[in-house]
C-alpha atoms as a PDB file:
ATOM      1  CA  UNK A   1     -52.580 -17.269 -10.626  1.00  0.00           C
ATOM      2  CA  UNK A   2     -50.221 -17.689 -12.878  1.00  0.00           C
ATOM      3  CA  UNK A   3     -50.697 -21.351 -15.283  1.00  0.00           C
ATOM      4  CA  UNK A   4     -48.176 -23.690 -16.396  1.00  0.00           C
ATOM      5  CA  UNK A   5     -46.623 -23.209 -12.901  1.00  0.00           C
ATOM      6  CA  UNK A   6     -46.344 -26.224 -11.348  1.00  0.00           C
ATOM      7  CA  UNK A   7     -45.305 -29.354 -12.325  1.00  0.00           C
ATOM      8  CA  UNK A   8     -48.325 -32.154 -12.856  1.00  0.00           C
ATOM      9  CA  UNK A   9     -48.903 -34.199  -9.778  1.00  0.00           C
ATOM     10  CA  UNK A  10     -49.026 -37.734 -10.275  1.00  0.00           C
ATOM     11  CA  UNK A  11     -51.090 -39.428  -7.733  1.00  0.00           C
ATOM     12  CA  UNK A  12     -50.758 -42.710  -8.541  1.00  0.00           C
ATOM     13  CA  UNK A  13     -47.233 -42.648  -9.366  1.00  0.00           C
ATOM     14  CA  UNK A  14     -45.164 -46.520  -9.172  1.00  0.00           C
ATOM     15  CA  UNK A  15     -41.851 -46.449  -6.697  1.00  0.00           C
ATOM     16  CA  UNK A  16     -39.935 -49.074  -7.357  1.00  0.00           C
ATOM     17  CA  UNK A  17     -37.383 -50.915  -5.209  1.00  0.00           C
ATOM     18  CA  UNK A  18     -34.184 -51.737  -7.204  1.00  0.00           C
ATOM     19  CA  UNK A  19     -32.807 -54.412  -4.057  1.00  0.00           C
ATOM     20  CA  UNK A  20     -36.309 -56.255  -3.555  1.00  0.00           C
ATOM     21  CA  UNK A  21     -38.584 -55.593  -6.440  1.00  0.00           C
ATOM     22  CA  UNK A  22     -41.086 -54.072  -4.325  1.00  0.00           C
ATOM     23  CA  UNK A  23     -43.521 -51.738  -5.946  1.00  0.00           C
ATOM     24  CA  UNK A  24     -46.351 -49.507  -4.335  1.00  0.00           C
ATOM     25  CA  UNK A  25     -47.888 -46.492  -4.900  1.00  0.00           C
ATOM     26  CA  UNK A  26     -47.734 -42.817  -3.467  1.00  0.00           C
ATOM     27  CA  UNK A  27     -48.498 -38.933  -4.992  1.00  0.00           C
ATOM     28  CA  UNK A  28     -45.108 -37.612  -6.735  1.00  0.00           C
ATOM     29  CA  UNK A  29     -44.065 -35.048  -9.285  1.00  0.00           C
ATOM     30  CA  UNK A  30     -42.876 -38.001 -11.547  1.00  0.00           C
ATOM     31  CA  UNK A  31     -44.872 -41.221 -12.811  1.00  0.00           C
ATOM     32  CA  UNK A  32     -42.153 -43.606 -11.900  1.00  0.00           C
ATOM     33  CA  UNK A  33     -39.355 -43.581  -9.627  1.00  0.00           C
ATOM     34  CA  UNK A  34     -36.309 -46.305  -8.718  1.00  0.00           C
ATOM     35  CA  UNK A  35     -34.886 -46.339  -5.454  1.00  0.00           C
ATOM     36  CA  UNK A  36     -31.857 -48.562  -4.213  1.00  0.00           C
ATOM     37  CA  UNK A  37     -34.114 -49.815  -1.108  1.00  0.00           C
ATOM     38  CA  UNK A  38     -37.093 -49.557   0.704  1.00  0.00           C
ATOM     39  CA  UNK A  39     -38.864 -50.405   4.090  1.00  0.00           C
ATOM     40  CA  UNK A  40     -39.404 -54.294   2.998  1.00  0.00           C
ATOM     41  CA  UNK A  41     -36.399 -54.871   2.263  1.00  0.00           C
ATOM     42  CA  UNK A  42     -33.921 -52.360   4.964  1.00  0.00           C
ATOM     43  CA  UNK A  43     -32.162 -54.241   7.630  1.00  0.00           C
ATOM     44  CA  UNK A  44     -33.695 -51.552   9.905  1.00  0.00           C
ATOM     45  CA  UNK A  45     -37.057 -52.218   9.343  1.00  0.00           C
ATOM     46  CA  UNK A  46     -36.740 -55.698   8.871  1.00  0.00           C
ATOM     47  CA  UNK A  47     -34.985 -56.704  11.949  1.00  0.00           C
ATOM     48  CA  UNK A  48     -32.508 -59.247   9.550  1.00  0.00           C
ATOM     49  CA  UNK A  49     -29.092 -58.898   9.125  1.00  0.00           C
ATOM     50  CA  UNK A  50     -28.983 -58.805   5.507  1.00  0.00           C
ATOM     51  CA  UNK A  51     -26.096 -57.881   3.416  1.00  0.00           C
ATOM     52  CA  UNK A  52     -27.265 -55.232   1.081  1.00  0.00           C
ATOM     53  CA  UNK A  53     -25.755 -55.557  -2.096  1.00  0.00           C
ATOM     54  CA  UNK A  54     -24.911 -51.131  -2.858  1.00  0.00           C
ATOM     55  CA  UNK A  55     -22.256 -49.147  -4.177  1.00  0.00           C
ATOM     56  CA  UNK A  56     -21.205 -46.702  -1.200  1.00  0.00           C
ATOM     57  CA  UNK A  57     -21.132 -43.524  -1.431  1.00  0.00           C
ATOM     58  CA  UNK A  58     -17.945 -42.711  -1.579  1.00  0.00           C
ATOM     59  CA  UNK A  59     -17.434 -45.221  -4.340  1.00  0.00           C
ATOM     60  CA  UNK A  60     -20.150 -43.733  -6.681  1.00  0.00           C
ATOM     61  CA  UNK A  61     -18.418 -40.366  -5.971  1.00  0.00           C
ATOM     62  CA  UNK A  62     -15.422 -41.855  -7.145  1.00  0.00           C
ATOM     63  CA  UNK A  63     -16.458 -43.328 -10.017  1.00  0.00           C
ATOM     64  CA  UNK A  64     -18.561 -39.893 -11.183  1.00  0.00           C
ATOM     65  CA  UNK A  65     -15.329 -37.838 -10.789  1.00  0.00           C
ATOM     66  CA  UNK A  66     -13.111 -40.088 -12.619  1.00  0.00           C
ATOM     67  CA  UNK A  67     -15.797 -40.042 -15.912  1.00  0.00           C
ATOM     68  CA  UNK A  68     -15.699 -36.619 -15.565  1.00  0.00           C
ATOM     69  CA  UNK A  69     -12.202 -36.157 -15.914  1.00  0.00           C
ATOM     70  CA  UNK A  70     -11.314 -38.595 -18.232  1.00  0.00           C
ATOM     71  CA  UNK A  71      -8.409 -39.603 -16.302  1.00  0.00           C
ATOM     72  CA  UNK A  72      -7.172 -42.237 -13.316  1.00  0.00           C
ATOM     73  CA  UNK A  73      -4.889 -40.490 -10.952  1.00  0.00           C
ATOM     74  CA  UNK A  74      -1.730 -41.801 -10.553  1.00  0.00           C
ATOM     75  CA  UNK A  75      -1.691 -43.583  -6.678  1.00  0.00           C
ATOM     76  CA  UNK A  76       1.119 -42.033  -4.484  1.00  0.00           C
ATOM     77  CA  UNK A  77       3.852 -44.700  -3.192  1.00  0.00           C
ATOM     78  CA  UNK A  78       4.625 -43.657   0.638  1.00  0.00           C
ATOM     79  CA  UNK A  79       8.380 -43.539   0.840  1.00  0.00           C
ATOM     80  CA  UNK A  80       9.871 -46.490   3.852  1.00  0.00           C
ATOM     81  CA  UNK A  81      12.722 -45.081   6.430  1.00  0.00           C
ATOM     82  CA  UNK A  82      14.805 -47.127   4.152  1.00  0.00           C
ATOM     83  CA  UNK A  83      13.772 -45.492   0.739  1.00  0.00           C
ATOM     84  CA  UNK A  84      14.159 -41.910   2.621  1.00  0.00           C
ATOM     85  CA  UNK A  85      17.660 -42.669   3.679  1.00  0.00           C
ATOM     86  CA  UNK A  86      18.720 -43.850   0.052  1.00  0.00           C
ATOM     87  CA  UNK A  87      17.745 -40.869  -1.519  1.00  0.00           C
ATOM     88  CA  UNK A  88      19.193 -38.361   0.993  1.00  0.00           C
ATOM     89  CA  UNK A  89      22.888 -40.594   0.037  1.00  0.00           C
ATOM     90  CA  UNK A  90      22.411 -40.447  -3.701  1.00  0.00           C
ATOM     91  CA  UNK A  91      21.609 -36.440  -2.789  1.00  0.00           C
ATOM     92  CA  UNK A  92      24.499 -36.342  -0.749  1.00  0.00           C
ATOM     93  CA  UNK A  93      26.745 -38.283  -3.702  1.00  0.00           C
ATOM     94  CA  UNK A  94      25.492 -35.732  -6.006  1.00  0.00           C
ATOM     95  CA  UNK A  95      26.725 -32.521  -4.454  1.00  0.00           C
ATOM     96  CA  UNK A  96      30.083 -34.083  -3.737  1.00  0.00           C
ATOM     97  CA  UNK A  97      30.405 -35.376  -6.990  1.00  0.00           C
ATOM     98  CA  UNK A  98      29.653 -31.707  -8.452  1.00  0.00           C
ATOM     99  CA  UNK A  99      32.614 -30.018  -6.070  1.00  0.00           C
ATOM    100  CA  UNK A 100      34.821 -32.872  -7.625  1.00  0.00           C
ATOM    101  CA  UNK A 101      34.199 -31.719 -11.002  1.00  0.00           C
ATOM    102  CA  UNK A 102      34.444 -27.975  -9.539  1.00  0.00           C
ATOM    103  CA  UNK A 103      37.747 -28.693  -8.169  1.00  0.00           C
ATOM    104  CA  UNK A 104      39.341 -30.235 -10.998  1.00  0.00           C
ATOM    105  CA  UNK A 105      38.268 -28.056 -13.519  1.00  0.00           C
ATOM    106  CA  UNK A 106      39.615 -25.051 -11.416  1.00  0.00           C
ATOM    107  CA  UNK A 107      42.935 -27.262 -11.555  1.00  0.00           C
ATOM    108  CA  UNK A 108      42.549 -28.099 -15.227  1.00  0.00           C
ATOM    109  CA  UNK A 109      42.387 -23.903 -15.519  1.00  0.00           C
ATOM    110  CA  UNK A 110      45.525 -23.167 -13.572  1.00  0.00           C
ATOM    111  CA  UNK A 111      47.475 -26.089 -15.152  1.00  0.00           C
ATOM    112  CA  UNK A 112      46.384 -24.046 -18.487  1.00  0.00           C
ATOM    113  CA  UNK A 113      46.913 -20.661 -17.271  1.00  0.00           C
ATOM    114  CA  UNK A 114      50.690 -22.206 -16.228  1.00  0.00           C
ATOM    115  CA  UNK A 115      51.114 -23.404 -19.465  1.00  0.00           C
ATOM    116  CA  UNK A 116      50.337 -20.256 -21.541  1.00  0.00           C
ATOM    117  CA  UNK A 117      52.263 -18.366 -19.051  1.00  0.00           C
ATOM    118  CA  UNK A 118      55.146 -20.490 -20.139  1.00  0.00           C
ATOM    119  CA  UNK A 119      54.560 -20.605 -23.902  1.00  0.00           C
ATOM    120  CA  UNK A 120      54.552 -16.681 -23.721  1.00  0.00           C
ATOM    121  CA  UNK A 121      57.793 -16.492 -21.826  1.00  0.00           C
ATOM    122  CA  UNK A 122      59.226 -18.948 -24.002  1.00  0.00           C
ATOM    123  CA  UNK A 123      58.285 -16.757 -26.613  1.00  0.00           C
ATOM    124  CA  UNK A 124      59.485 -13.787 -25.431  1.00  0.00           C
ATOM    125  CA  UNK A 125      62.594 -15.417 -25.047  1.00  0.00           C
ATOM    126  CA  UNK A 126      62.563 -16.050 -28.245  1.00  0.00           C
ATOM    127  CA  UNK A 127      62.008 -12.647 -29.196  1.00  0.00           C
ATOM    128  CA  UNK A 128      64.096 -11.427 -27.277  1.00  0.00           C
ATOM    129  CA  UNK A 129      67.486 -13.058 -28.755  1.00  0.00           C
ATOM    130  CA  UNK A 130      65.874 -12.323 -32.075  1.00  0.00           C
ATOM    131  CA  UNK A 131      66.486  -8.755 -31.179  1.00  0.00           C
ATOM    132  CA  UNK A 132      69.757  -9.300 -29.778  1.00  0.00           C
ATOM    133  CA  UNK A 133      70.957 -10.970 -33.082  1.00  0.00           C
ATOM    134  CA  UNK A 134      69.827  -7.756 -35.119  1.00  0.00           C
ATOM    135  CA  UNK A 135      71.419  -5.866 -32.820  1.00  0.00           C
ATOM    136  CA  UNK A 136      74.738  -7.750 -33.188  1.00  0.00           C
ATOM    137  CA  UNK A 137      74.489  -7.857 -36.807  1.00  0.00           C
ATOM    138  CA  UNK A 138      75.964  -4.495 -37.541  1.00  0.00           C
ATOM    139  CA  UNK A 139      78.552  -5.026 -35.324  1.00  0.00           C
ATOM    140  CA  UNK A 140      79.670  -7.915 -36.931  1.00  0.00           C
ATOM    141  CA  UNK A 141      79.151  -6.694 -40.870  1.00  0.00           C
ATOM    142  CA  UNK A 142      82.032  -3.707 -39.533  1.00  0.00           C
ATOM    143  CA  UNK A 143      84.611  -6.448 -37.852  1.00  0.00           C
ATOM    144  CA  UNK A 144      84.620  -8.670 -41.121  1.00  0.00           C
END
């Protein structure tokens, strides 16, 4: 057989009862161990109704994975009827505020486009008589 194996066996080792005190002997693997309660003081084996005085399960859990992480999460708010119905207006508000803007900056364009259009044929009015006026100026240079 192989030595160093196994771990030493205590046979005297002391349990201790963390609720009650209470401390007795038994063979374990460790010299001392702490437990959170024991036969003297259990409601079950006592036939009391005591209050024990624990952390849960769950809670210890809890309180483990939040060390770990380093971190609280953030608890969610659950939205009321009333809540749900606001935010589906302001939602609704939103998207007919945007087509507004859509809509009047299409008009904005057009009353643009309608103003360059009439700049340019003002100018090619313009132009136009400019020409004419050379053209006439010959014509007027021979009748003097």
């Amino acid at each position: 057989m192989k030595q160093g194996l196994h771990p030493t066996y205590y046979t005297e080792a002391a349990i201790t009862c963390s609720n009650c005190g209470h401390i007795f002997k038994t063979g374990a693997t460790q010299e001392a161990l702490n437990i959170e309660i024991c036969s003297q003081c259990h409601p079950f084996f006592t036939g009391k109704k005591v209050l024990i005085d624990t952390e849960g399960r769950v809670d210890k859990f809890r309180k483990k994975s939040d060390g770990a992480t380093g971190r609280k999460k953030k608890a969610r708010k659950k939205l009321t009827l009333e809540d749900k119905v606001n935010k589906e207006i302001a939602n609704q508000l939103e998207k007919e505020k945007a087509t507004e803007d859509k809509a009047s900056a299409k008009k904005e364009a057009k009353k643009a486009e309608k103003e360059a259009a009439k700049e340019a044929t003002e100018e090619i009015e313009i132009a136009q008589t400019q020409v004419e006026q050379v053209e006439l100026l010959p014509e007027l240079d021979k009748a003097e």
